[in-house]
N, C-alpha and C. Protein backbone atom coordinates (compact mmCIF):
# COMPACT_ATOMS: atom_id res chain seq x y z
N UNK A 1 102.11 107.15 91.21
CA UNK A 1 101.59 107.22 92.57
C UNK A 1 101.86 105.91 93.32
N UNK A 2 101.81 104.99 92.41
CA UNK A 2 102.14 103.47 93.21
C UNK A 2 103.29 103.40 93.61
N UNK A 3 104.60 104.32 92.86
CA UNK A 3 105.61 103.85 92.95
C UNK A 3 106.01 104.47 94.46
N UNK A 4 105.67 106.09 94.47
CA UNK A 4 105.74 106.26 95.31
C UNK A 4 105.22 105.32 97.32
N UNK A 5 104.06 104.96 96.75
CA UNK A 5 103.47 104.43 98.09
C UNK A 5 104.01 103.06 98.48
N UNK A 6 104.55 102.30 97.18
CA UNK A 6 105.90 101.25 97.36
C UNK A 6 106.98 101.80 98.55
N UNK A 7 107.17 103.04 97.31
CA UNK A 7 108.51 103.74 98.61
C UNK A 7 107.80 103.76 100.01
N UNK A 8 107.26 104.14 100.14
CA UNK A 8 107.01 104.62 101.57
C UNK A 8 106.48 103.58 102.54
N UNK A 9 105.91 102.38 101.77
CA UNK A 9 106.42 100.97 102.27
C UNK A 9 107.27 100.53 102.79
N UNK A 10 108.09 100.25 102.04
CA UNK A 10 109.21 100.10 102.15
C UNK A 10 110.32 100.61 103.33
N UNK A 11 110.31 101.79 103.42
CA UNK A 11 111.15 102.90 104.60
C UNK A 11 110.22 102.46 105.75
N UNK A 12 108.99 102.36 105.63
CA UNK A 12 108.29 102.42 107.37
C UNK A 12 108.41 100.48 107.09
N UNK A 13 108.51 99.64 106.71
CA UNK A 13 109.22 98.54 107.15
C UNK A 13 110.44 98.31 107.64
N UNK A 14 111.51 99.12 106.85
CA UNK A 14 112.73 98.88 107.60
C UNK A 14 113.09 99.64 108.29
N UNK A 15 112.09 100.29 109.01
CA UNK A 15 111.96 101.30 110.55
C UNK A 15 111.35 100.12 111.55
N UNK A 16 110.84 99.18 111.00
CA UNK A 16 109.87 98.16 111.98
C UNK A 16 111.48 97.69 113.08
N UNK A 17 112.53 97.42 112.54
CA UNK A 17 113.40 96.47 113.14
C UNK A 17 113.82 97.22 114.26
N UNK A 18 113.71 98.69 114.18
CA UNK A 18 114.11 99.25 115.64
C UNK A 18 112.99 100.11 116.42
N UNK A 19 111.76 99.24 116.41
CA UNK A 19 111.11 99.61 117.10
C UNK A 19 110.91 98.70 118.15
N UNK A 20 110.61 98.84 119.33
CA UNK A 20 110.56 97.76 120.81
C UNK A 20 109.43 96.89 120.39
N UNK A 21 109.71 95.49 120.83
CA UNK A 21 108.61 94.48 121.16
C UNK A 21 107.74 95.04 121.53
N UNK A 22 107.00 95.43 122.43
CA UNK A 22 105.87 96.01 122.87
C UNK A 22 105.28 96.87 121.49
N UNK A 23 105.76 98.01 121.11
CA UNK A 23 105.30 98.52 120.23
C UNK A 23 104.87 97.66 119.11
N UNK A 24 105.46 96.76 118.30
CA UNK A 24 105.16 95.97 117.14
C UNK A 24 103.88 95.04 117.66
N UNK A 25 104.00 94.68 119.26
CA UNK A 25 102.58 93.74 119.28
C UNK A 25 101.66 94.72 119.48
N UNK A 26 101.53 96.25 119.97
CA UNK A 26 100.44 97.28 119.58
C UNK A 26 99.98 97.12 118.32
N UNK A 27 101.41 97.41 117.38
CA UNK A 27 100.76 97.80 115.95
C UNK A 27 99.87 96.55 115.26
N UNK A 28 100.68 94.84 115.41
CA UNK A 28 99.93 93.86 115.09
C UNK A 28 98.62 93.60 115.67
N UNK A 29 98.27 93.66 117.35
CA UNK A 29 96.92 93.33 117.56
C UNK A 29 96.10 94.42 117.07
N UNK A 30 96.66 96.12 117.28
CA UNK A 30 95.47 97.31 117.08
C UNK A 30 94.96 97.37 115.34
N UNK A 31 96.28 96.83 114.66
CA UNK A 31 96.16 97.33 113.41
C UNK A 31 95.95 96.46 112.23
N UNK A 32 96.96 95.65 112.36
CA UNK A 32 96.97 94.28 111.71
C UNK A 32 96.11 93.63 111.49
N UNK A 33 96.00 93.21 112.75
CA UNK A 33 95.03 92.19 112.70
C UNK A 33 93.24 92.81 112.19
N UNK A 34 93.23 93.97 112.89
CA UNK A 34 91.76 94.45 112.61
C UNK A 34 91.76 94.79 110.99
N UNK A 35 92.70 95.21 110.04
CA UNK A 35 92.47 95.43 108.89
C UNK A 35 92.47 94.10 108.06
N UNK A 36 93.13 92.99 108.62
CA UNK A 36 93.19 91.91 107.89
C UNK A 36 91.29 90.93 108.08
N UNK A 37 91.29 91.08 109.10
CA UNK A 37 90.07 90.62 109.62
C UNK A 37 89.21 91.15 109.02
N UNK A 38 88.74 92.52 109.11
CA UNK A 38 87.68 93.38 109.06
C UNK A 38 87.34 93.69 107.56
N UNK A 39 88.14 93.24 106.62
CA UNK A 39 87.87 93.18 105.08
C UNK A 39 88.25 94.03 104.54
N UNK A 40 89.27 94.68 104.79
CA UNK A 40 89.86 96.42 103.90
C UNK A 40 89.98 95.76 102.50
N UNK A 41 89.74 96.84 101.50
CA UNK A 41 90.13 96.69 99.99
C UNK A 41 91.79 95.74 99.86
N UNK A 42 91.53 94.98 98.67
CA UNK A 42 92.29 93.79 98.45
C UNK A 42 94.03 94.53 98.53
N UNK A 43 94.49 95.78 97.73
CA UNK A 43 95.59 96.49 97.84
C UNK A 43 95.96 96.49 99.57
N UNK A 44 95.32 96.83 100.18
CA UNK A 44 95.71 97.55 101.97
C UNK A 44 96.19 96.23 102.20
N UNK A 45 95.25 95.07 102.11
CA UNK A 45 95.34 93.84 102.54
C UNK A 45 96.81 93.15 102.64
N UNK A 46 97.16 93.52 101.36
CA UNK A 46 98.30 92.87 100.74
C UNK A 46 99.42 93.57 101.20
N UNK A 47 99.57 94.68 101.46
CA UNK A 47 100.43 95.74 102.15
C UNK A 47 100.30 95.14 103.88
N UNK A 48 99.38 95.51 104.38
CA UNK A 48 99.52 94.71 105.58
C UNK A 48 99.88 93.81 105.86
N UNK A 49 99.65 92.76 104.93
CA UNK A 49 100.71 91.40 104.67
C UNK A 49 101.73 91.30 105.01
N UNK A 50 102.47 91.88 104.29
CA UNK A 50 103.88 92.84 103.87
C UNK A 50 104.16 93.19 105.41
N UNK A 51 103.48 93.46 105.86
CA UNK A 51 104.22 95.02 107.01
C UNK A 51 103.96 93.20 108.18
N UNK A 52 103.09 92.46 108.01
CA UNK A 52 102.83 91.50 109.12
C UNK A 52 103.84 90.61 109.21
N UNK A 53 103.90 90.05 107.86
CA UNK A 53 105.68 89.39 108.19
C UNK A 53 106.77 89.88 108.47
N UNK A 54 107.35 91.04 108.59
CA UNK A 54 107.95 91.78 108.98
C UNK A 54 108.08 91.79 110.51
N UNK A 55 106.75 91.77 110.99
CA UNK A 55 106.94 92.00 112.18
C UNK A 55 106.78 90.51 112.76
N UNK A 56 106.47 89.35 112.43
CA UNK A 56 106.28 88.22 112.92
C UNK A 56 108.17 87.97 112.62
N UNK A 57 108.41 88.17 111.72
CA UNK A 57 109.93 88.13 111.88
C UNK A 57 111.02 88.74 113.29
N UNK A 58 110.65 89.90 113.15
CA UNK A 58 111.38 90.45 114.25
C UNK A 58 110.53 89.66 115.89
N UNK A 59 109.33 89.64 115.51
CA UNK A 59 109.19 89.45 117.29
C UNK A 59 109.33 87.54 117.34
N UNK A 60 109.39 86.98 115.96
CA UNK A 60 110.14 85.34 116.31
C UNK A 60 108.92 84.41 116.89
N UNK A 61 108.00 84.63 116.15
CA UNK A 61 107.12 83.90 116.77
C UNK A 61 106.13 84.88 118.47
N UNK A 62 106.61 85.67 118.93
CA UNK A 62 105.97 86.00 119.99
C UNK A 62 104.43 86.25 119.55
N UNK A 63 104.10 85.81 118.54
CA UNK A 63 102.72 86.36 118.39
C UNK A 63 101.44 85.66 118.83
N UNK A 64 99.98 85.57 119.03
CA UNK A 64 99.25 85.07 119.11
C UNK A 64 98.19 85.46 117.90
N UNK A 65 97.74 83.93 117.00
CA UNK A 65 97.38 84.23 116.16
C UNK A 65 95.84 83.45 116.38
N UNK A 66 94.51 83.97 115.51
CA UNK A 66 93.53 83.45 115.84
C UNK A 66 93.79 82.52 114.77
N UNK A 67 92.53 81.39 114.83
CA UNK A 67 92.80 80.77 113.66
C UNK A 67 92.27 81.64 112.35
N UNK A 68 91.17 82.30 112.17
CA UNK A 68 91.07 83.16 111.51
C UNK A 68 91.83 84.06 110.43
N UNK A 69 92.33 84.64 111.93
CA UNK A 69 94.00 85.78 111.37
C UNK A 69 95.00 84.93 110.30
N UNK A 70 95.05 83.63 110.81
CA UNK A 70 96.30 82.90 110.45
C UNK A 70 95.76 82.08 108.70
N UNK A 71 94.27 81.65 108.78
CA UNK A 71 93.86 81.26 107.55
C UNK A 71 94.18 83.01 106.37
N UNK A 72 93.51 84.04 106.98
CA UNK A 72 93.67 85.02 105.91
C UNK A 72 95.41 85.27 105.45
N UNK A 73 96.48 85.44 106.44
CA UNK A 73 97.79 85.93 106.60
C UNK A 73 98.18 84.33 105.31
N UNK A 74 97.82 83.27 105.26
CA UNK A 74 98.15 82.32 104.64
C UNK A 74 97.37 82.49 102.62
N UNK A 75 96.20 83.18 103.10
CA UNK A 75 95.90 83.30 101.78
C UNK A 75 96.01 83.77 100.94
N UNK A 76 96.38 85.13 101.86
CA UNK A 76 97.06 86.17 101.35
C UNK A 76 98.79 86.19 100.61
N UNK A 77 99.23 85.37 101.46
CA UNK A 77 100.70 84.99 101.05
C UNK A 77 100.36 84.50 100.16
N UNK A 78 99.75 83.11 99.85
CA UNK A 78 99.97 82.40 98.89
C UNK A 78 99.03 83.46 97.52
N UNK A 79 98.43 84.03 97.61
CA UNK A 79 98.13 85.24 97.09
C UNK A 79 99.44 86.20 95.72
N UNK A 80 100.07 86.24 96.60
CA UNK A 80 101.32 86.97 96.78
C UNK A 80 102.44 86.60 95.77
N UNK A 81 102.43 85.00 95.90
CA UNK A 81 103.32 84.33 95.26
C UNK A 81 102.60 83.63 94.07
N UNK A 82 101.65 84.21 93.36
CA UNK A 82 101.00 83.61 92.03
C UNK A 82 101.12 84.29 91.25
C-alpha cells in the first residue's frame, strides 16, 4: 500500500512543474501551509514536505514564509535526511 501511495506521489509532483504560478501559491498557502502548521500525523507531514519543495523550486523563491512555516519545513527536512 505504501508503495503504491509513493507512486502516486510521485506522478502528482511531476505534474506540479506544469501547473501556473498562481495555482502552486493556492495549493502552498490553502494546503501546505495549513497541514504543516496545523499538526497532521507525522507520514502527511513528510509528504507535504516533499510536495513543498517542489513547489518552492518551481515558483524560485516567490513564496512568503511565516517564521513558523519555515522553522517546521526546516525540521522536517532535516528530519528527512537522518
Amino acid at each position: 500500500m505504501l508503495s503504491i501511495y509513493n507512486h502516486v506521489l510521485d506522478t502528482y509532483i511531476s505534474v506540479l512543474s506544469s501547473v501556473s504560478s498562481h495555482i502552486l501559491h493556492s495549493i502552498f498557502y490553502d494546503v501546505i501551509e495549513s497541514t504543516l502548521t496545523l499538526g497532521a500525523p507525522a507520514p502527511v507531514r513528510v509528504f507535504t514536505c516533499k510536495i513543498a519543495d517542489k513547489i518552492f523550486t518551481i515558483c524560485q523563491g516567490d513564496l512568503i514564509l511565516t517564521p513558523q512555516l519555515l522553522e517546521t519545513l526546516l525540521t522536517l527536512t532535516s528530519n528527512l535526511k537522518v
